[in-house]
N, C-alpha and C. Protein backbone atom coordinates (compact mmCIF):
# COMPACT_ATOMS: atom_id res chain seq x y z
N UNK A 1 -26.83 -121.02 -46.84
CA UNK A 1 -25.84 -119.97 -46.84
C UNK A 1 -24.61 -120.42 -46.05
N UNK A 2 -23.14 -120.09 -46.57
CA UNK A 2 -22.25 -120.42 -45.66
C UNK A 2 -21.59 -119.45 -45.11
N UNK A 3 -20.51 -119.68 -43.64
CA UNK A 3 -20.35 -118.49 -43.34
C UNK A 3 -19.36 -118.06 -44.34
N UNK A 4 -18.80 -116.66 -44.17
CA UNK A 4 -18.27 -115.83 -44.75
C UNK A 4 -16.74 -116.21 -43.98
N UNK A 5 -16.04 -117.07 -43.46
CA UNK A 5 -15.37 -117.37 -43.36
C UNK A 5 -14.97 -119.05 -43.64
N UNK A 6 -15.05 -119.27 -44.18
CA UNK A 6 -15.14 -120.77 -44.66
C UNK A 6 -14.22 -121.02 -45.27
N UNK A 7 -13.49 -121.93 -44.84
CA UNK A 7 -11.79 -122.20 -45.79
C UNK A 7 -12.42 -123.16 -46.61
N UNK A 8 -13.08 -124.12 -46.11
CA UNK A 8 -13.41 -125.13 -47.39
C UNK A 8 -14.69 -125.27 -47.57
N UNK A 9 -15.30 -124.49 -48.37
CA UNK A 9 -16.73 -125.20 -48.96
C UNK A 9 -17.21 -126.58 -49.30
N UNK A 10 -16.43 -127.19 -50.12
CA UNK A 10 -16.48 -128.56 -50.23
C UNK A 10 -16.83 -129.39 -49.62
N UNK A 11 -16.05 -128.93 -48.20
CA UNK A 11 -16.35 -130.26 -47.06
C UNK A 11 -17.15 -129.62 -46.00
N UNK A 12 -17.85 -128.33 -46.19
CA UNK A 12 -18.77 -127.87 -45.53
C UNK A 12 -19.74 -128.53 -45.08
N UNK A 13 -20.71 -128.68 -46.03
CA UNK A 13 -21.85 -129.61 -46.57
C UNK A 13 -21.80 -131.36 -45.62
N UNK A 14 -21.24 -131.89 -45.99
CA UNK A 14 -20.59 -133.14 -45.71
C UNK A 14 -20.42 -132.88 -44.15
N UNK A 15 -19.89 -131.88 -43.53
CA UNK A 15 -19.59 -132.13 -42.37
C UNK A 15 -20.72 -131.52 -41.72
N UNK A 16 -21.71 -130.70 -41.77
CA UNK A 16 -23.18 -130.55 -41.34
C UNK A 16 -24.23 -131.85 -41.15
N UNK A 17 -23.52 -132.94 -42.56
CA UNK A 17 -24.51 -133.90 -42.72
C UNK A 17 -23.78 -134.99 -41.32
N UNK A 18 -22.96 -134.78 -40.86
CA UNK A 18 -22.08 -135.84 -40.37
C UNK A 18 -22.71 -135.16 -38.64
N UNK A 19 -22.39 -134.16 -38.81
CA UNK A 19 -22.91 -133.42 -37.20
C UNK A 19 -24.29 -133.34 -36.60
N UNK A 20 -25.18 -133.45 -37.76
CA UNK A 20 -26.75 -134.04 -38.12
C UNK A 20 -26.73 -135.53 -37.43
N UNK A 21 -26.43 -136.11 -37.95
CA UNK A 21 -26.60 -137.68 -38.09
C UNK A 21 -25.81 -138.13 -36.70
N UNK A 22 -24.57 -137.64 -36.04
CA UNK A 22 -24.27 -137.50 -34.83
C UNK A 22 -24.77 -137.03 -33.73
N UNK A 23 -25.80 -136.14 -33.70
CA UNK A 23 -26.06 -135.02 -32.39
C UNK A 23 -26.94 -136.14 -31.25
N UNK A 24 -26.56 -135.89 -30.42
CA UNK A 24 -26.99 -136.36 -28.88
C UNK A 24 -28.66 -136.35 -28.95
N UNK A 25 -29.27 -137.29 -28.42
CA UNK A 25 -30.65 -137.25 -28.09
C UNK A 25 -30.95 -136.80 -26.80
N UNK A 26 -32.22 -136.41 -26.02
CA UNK A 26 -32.88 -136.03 -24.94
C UNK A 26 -31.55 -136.40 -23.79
N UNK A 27 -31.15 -137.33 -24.05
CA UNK A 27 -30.33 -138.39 -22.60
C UNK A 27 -28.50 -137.96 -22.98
N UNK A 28 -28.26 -137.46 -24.08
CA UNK A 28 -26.82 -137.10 -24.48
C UNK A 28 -26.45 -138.59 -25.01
N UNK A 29 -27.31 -139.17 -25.19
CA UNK A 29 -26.51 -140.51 -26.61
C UNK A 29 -26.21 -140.20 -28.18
N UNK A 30 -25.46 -140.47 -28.50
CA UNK A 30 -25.51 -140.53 -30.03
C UNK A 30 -26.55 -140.88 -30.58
N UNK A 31 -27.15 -140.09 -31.51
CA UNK A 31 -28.58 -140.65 -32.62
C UNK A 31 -28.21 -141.66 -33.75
N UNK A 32 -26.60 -141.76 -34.01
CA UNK A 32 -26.30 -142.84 -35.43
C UNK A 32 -26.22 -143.85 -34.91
N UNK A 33 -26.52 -145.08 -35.64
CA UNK A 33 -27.00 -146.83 -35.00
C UNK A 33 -25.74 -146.97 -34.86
N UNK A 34 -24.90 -146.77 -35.20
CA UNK A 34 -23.31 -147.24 -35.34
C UNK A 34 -22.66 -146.83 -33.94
N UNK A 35 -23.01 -145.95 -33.38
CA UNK A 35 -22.18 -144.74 -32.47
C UNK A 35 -22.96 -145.76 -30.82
N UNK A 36 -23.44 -147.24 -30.90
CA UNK A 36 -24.70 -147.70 -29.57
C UNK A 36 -24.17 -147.34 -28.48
N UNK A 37 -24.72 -146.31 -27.81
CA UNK A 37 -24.27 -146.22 -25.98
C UNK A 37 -23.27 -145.09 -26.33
N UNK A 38 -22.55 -144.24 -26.96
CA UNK A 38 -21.42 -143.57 -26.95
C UNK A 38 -22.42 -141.95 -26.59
N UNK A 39 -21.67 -141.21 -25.26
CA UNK A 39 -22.41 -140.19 -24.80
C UNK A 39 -21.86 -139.16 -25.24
N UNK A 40 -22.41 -138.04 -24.86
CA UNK A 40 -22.06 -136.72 -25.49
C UNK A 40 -21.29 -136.24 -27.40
N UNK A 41 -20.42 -136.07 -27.27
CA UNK A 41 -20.32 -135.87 -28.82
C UNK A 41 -18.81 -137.31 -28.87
N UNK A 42 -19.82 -138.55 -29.79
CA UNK A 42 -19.36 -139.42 -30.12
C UNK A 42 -17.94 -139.30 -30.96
N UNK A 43 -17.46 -140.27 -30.98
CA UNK A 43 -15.79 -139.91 -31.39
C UNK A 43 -16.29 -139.88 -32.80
N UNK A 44 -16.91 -140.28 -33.86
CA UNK A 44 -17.11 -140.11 -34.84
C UNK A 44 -17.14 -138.21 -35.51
N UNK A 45 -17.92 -137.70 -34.41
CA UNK A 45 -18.52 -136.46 -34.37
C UNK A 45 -17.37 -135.12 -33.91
N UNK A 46 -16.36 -136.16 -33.56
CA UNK A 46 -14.93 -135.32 -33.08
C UNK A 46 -14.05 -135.12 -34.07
N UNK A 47 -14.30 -136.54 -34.73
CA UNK A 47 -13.02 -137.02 -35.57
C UNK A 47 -12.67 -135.60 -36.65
N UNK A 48 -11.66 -135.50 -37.11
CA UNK A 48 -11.30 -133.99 -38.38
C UNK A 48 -11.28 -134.69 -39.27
N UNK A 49 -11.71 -133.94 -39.92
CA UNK A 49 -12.38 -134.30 -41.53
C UNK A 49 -10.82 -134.71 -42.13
N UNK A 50 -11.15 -135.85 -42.98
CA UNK A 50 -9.93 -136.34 -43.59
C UNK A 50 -9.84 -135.52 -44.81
N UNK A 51 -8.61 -135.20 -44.93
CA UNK A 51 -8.12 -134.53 -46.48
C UNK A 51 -7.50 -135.27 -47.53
């Protein structure tokens, strides 16, 4: 379900999968192999969705 305020559906989806694959483990590291050693919410996980 999405919220009821959602400007873009499209890139909804996509950016859940991106915030998934980013979120901090037990210690506040990044969980993606790419993101090694980067703490709290990795710059990947910051970055705005490109249009």
């Amino acid at each position: 379900m999405t919220p009821d305020d959602l400007a873009d559906p499209l890139l909804w989806r996509p950016a859940l999968g991106v915030t998934a694959a980013h979120r901090p483990d037990n210690h506040g590291i990044c969980g993606d192999l790419r993101c090694t050693g980067q703490s709290g919410m990795c710059a990947a996980a910051r970055a705005p969705a490109e249009s």
